[in-house]
PDB file of N, CA and C in Angstrom:
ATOM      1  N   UNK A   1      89.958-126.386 -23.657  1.00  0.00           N
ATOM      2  CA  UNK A   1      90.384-127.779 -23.587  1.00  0.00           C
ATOM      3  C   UNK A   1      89.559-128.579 -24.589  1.00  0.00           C
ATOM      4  N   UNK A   2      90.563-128.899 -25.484  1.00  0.00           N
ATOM      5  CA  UNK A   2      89.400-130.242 -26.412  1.00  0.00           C
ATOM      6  C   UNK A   2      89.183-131.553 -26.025  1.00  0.00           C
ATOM      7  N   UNK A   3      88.566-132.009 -26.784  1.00  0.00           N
ATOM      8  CA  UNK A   3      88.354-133.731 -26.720  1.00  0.00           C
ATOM      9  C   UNK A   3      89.043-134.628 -26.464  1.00  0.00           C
ATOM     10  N   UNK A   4      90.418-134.337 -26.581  1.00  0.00           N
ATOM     11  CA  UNK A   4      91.448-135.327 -27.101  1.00  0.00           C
ATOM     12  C   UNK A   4      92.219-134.980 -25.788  1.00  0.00           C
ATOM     13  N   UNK A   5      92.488-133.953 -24.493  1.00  0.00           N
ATOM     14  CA  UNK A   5      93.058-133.727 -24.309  1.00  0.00           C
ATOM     15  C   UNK A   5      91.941-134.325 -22.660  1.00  0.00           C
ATOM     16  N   UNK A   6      90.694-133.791 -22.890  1.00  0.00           N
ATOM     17  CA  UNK A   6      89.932-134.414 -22.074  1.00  0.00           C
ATOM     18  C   UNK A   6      89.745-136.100 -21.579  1.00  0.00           C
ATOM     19  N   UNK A   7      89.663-136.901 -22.821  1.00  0.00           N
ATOM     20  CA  UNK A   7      90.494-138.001 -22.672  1.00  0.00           C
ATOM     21  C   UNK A   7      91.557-138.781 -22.332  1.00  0.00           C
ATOM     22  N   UNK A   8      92.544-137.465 -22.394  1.00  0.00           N
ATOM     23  CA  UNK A   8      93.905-137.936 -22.388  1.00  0.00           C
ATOM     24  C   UNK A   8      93.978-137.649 -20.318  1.00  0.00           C
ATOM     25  N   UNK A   9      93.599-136.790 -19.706  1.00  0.00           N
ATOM     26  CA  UNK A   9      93.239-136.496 -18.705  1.00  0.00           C
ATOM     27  C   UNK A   9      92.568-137.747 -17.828  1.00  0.00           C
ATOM     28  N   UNK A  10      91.382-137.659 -18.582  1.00  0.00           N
ATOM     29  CA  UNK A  10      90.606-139.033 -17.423  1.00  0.00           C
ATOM     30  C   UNK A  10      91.281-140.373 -17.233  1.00  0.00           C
ATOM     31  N   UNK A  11      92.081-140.571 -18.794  1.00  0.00           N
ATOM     32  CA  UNK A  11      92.748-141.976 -18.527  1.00  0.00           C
ATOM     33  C   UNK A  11      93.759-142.086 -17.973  1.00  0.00           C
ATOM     34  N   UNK A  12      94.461-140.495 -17.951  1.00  0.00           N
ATOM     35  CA  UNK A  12      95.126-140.502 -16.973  1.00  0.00           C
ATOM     36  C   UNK A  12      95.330-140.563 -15.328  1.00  0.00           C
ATOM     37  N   UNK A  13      94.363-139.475 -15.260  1.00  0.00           N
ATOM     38  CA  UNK A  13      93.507-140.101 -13.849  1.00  0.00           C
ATOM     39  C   UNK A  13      93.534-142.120 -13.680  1.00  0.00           C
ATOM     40  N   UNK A  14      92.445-142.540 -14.339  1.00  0.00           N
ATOM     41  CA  UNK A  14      92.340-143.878 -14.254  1.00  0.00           C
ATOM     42  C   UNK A  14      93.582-144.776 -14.044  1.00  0.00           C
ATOM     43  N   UNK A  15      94.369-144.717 -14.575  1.00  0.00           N
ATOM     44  CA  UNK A  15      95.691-145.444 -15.241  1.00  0.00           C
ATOM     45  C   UNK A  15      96.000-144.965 -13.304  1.00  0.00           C
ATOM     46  N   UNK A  16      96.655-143.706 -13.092  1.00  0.00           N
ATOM     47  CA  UNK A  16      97.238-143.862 -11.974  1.00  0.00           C
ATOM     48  C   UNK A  16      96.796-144.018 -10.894  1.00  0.00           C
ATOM     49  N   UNK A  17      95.143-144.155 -10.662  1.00  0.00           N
ATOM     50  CA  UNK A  17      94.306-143.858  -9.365  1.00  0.00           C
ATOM     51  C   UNK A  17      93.990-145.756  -9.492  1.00  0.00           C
ATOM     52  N   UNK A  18      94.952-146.372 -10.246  1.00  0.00           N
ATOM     53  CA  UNK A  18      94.633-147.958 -10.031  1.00  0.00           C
ATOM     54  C   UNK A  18      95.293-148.867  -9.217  1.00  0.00           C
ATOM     55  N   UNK A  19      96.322-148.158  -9.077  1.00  0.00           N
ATOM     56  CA  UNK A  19      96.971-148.912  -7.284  1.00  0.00           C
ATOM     57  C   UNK A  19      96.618-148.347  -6.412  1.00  0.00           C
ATOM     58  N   UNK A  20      95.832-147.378  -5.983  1.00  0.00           N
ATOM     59  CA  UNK A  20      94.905-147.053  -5.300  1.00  0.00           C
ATOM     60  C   UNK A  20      93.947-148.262  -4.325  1.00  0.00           C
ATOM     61  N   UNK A  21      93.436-148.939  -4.307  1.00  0.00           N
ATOM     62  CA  UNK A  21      92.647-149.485  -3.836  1.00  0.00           C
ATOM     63  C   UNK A  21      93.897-150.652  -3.079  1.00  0.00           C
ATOM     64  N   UNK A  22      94.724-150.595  -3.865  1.00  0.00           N
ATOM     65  CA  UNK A  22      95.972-152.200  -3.200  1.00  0.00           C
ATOM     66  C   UNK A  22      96.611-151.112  -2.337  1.00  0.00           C
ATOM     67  N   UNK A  23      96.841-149.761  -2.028  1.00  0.00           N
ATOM     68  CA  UNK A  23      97.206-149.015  -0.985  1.00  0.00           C
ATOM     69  C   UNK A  23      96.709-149.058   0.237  1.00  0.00           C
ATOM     70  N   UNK A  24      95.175-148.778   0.001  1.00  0.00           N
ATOM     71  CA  UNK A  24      94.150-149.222   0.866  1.00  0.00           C
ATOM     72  C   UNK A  24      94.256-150.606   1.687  1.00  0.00           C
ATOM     73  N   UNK A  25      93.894-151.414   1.428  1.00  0.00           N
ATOM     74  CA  UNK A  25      94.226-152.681   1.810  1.00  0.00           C
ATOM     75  C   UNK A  25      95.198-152.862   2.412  1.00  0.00           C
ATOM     76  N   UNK A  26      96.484-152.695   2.240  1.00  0.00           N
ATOM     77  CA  UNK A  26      97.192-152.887   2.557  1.00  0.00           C
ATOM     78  C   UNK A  26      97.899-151.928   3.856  1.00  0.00           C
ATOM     79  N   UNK A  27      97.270-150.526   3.867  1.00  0.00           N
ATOM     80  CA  UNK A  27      97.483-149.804   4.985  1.00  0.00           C
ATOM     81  C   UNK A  27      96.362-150.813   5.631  1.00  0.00           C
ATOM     82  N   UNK A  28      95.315-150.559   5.144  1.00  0.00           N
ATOM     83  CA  UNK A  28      94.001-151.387   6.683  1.00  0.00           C
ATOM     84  C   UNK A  28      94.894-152.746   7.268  1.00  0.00           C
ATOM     85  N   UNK A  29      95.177-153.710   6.098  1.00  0.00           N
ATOM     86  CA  UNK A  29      95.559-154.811   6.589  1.00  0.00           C
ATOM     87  C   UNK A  29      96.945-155.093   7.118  1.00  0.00           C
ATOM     88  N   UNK A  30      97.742-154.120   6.989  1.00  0.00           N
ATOM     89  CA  UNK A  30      99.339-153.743   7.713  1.00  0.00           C
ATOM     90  C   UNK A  30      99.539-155.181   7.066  1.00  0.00           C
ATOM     91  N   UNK A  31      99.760-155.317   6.224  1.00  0.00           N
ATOM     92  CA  UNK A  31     100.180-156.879   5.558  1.00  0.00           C
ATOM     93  C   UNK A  31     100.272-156.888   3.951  1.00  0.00           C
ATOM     94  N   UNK A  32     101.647-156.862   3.808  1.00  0.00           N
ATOM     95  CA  UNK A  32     102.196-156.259   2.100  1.00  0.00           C
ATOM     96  C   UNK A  32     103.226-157.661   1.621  1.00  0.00           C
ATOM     97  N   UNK A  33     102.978-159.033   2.078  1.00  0.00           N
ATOM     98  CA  UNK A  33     104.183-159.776   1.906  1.00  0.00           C
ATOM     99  C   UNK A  33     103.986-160.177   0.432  1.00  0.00           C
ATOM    100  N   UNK A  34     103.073-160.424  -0.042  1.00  0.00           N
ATOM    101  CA  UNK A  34     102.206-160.883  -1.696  1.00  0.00           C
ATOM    102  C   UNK A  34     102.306-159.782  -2.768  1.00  0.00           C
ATOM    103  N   UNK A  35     103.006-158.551  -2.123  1.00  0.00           N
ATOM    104  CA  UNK A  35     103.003-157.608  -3.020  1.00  0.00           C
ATOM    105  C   UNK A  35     104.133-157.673  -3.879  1.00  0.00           C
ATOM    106  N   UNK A  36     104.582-157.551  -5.251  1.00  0.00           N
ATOM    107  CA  UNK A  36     105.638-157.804  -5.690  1.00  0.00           C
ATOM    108  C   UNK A  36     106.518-156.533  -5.858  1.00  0.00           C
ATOM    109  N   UNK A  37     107.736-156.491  -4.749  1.00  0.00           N
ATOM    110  CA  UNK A  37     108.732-155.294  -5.001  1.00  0.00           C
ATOM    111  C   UNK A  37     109.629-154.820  -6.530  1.00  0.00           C
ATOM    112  N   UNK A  38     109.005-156.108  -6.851  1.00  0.00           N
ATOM    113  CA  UNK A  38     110.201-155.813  -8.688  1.00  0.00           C
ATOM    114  C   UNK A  38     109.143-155.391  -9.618  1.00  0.00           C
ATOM    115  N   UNK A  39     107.514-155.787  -9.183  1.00  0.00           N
ATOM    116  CA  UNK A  39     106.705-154.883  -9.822  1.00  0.00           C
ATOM    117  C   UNK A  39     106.725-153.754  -9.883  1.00  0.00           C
ATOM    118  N   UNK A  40     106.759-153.403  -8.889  1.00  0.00           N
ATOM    119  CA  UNK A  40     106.161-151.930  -8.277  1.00  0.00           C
ATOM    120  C   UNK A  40     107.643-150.691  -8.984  1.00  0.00           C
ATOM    121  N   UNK A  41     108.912-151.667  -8.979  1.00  0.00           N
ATOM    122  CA  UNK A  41     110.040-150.932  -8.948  1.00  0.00           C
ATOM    123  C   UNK A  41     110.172-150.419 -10.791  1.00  0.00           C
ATOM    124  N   UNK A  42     109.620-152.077 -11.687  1.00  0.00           N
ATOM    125  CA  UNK A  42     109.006-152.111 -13.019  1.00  0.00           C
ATOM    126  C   UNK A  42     108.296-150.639 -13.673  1.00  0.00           C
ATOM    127  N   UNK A  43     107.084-150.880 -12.803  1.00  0.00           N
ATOM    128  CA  UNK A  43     106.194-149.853 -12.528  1.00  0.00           C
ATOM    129  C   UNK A  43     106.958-148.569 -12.687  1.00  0.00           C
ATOM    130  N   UNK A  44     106.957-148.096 -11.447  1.00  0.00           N
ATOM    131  CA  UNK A  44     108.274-146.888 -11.025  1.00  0.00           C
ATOM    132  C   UNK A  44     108.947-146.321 -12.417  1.00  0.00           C
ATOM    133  N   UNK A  45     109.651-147.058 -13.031  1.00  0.00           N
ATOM    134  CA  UNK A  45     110.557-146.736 -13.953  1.00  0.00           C
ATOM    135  C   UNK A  45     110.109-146.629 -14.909  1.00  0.00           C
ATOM    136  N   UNK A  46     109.029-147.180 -15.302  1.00  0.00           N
ATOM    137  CA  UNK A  46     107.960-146.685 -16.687  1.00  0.00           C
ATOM    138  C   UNK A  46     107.047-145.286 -16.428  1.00  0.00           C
ATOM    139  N   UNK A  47     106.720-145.462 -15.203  1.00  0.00           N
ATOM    140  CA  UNK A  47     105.982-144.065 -15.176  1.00  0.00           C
ATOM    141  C   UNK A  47     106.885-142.759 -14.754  1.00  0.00           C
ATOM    142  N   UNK A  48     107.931-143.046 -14.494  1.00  0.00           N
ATOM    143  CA  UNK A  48     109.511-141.935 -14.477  1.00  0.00           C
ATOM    144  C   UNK A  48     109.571-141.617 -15.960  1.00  0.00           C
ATOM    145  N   UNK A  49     109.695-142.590 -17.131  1.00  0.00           N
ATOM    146  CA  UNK A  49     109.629-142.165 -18.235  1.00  0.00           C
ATOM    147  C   UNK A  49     108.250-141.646 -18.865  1.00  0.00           C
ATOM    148  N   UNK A  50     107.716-142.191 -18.602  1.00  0.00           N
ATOM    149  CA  UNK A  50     106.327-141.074 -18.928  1.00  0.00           C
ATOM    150  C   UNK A  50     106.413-139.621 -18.671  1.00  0.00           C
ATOM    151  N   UNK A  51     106.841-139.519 -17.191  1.00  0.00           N
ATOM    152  CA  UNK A  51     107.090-137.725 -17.007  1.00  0.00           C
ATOM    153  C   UNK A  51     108.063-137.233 -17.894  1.00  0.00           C
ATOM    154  N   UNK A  52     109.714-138.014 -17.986  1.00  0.00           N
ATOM    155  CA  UNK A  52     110.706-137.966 -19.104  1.00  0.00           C
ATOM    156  C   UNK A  52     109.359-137.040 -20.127  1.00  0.00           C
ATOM    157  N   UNK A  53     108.616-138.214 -20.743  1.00  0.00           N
ATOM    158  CA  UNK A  53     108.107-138.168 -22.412  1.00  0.00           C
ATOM    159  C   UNK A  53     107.362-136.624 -22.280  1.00  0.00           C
ATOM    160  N   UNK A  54     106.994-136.753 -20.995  1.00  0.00           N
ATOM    161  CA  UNK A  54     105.327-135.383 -20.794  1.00  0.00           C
ATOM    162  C   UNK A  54     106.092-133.978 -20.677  1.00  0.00           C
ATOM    163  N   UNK A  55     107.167-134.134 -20.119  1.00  0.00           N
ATOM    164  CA  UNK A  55     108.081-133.338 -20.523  1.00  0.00           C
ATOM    165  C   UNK A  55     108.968-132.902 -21.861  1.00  0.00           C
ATOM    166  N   UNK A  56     109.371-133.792 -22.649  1.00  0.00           N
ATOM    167  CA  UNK A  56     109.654-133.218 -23.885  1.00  0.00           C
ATOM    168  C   UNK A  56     109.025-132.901 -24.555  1.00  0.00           C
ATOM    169  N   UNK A  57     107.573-133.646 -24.423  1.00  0.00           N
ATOM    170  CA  UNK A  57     106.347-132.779 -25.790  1.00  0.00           C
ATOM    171  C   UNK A  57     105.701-132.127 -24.754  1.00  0.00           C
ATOM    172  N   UNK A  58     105.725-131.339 -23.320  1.00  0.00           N
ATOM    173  CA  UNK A  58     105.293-130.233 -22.711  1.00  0.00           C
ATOM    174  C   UNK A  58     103.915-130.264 -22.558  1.00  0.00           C
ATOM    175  N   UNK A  59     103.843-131.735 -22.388  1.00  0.00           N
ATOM    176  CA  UNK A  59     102.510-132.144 -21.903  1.00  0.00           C
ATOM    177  C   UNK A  59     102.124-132.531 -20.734  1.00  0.00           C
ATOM    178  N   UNK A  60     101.282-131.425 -20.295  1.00  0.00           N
ATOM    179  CA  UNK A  60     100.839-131.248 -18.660  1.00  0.00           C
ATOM    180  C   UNK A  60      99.912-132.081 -18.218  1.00  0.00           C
ATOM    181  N   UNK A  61      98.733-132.550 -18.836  1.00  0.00           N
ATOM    182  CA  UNK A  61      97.985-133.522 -18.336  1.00  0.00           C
ATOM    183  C   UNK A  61      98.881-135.649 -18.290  1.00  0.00           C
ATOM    184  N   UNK A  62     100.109-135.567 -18.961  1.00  0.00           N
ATOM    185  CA  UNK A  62     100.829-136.089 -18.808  1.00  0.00           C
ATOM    186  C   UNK A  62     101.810-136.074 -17.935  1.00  0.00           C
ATOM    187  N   UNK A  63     102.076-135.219 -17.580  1.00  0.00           N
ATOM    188  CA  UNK A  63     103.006-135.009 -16.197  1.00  0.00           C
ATOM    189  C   UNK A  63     102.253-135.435 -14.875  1.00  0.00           C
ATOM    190  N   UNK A  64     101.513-134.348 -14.985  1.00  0.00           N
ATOM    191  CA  UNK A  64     100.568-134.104 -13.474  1.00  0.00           C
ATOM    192  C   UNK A  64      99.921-135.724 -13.442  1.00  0.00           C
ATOM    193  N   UNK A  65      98.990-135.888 -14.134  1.00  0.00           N
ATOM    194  CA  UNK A  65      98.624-137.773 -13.976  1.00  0.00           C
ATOM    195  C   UNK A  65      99.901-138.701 -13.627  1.00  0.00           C
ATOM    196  N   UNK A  66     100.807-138.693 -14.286  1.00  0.00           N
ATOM    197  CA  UNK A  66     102.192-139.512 -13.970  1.00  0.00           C
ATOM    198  C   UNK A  66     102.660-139.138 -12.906  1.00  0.00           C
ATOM    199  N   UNK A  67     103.026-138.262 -12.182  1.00  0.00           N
ATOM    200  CA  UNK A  67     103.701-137.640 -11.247  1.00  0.00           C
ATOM    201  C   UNK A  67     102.721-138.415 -10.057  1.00  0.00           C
ATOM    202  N   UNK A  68     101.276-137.756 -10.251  1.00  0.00           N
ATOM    203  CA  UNK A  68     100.471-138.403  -9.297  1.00  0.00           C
ATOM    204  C   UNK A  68     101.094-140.032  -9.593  1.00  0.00           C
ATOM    205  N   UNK A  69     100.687-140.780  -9.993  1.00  0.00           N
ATOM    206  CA  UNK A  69     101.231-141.987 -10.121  1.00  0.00           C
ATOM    207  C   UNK A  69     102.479-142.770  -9.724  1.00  0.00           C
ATOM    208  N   UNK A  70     103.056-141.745  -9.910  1.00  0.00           N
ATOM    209  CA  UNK A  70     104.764-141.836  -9.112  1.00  0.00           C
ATOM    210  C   UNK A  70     104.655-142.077  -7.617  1.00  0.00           C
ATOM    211  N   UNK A  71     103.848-140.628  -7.222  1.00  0.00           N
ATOM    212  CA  UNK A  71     103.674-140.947  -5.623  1.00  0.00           C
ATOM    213  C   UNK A  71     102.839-141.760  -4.933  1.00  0.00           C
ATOM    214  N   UNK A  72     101.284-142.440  -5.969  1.00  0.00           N
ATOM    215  CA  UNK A  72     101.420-143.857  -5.356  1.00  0.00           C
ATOM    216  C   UNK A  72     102.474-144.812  -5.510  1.00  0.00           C
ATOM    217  N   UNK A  73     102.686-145.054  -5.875  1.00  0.00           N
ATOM    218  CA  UNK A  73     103.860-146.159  -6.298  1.00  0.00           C
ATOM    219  C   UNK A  73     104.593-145.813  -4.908  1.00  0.00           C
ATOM    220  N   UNK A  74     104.865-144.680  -4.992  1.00  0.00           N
ATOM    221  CA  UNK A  74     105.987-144.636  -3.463  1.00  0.00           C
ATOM    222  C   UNK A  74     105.405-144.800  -2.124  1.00  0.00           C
ATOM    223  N   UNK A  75     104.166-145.029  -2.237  1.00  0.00           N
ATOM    224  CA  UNK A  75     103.422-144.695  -0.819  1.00  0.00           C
ATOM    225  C   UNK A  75     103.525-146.571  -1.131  1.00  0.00           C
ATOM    226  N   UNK A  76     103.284-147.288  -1.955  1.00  0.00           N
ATOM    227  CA  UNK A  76     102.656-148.815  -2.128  1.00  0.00           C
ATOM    228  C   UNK A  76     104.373-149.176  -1.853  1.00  0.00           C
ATOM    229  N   UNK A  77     105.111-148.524  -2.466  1.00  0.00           N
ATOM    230  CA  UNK A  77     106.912-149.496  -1.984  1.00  0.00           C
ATOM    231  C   UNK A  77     107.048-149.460  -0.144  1.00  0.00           C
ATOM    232  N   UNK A  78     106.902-147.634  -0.199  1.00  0.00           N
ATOM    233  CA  UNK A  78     106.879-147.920   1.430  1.00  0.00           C
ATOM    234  C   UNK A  78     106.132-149.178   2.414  1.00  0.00           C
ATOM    235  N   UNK A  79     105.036-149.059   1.609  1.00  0.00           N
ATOM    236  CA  UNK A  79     103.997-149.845   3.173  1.00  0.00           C
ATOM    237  C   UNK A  79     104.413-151.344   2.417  1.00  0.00           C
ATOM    238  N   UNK A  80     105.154-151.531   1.608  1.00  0.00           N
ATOM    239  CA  UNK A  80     105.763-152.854   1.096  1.00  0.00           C
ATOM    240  C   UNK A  80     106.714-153.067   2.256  1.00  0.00           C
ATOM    241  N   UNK A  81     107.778-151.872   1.823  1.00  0.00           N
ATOM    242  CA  UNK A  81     108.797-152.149   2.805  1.00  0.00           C
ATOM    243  C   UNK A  81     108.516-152.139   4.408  1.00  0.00           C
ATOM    244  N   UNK A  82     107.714-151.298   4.860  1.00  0.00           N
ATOM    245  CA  UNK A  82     107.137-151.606   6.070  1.00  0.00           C
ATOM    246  C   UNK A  82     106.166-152.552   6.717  1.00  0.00           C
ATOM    247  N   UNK A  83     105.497-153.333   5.993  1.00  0.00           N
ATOM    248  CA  UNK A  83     105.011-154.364   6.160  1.00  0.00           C
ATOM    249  C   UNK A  83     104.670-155.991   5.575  1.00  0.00           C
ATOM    250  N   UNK A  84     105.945-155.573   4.552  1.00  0.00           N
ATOM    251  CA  UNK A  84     105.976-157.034   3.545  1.00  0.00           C
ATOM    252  C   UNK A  84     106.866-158.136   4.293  1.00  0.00           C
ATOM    253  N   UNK A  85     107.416-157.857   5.590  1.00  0.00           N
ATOM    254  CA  UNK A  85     108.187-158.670   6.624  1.00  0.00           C
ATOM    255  C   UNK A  85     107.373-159.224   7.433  1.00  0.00           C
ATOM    256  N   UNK A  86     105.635-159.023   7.646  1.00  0.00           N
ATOM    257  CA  UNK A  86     105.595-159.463   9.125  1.00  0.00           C
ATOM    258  C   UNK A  86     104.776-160.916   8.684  1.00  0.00           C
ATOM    259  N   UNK A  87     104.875-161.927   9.975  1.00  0.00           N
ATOM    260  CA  UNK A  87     104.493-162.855   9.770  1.00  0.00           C
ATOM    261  C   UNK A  87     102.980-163.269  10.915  1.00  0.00           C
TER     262      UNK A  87
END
């Protein structure tokens, strides 16, 4: 593994382990009404094309980081949709 690929790895990590902490919160605080659903959906569809891209140039530390990223995103829509109603 080189340099470039090691980089490309951690920021990948970083980049998707950053809605991370608004997951948190928001499971503790069962309270998602401030969260924006057209973000998250924004979101969603850019990092769908990222896997698209990590896939045509057969780039795995691009997939696997995005993919992870995908499934926050889906865990942050859910506890949107499950708790962006209560008052």
């Amino acid at each position: 593994m080189d340099t470039t690929q090691i980089v490309g790895i951690v920021a990948g990590i970083l980049t998707a382990s950053s809605l991370l902490p608004q997951v948190i919160k928001t499971y503790r605080e069962k309270k998602a009404d401030e969260v924006s659903i057209v973000m998250l959906l924004v979101l969603m569809a850019g990092v769908a094309l990222w896997i698209v891209y990590g896939f045509l140039r057969d780039d795995m530390p691009i997939i696997v980081t995005n993919c992870f990223s995908l499934a926050v995103n889906l865990t942050m829509i859910g506890l949107r949709l499950k708790y962006g109603h209560k008052k």
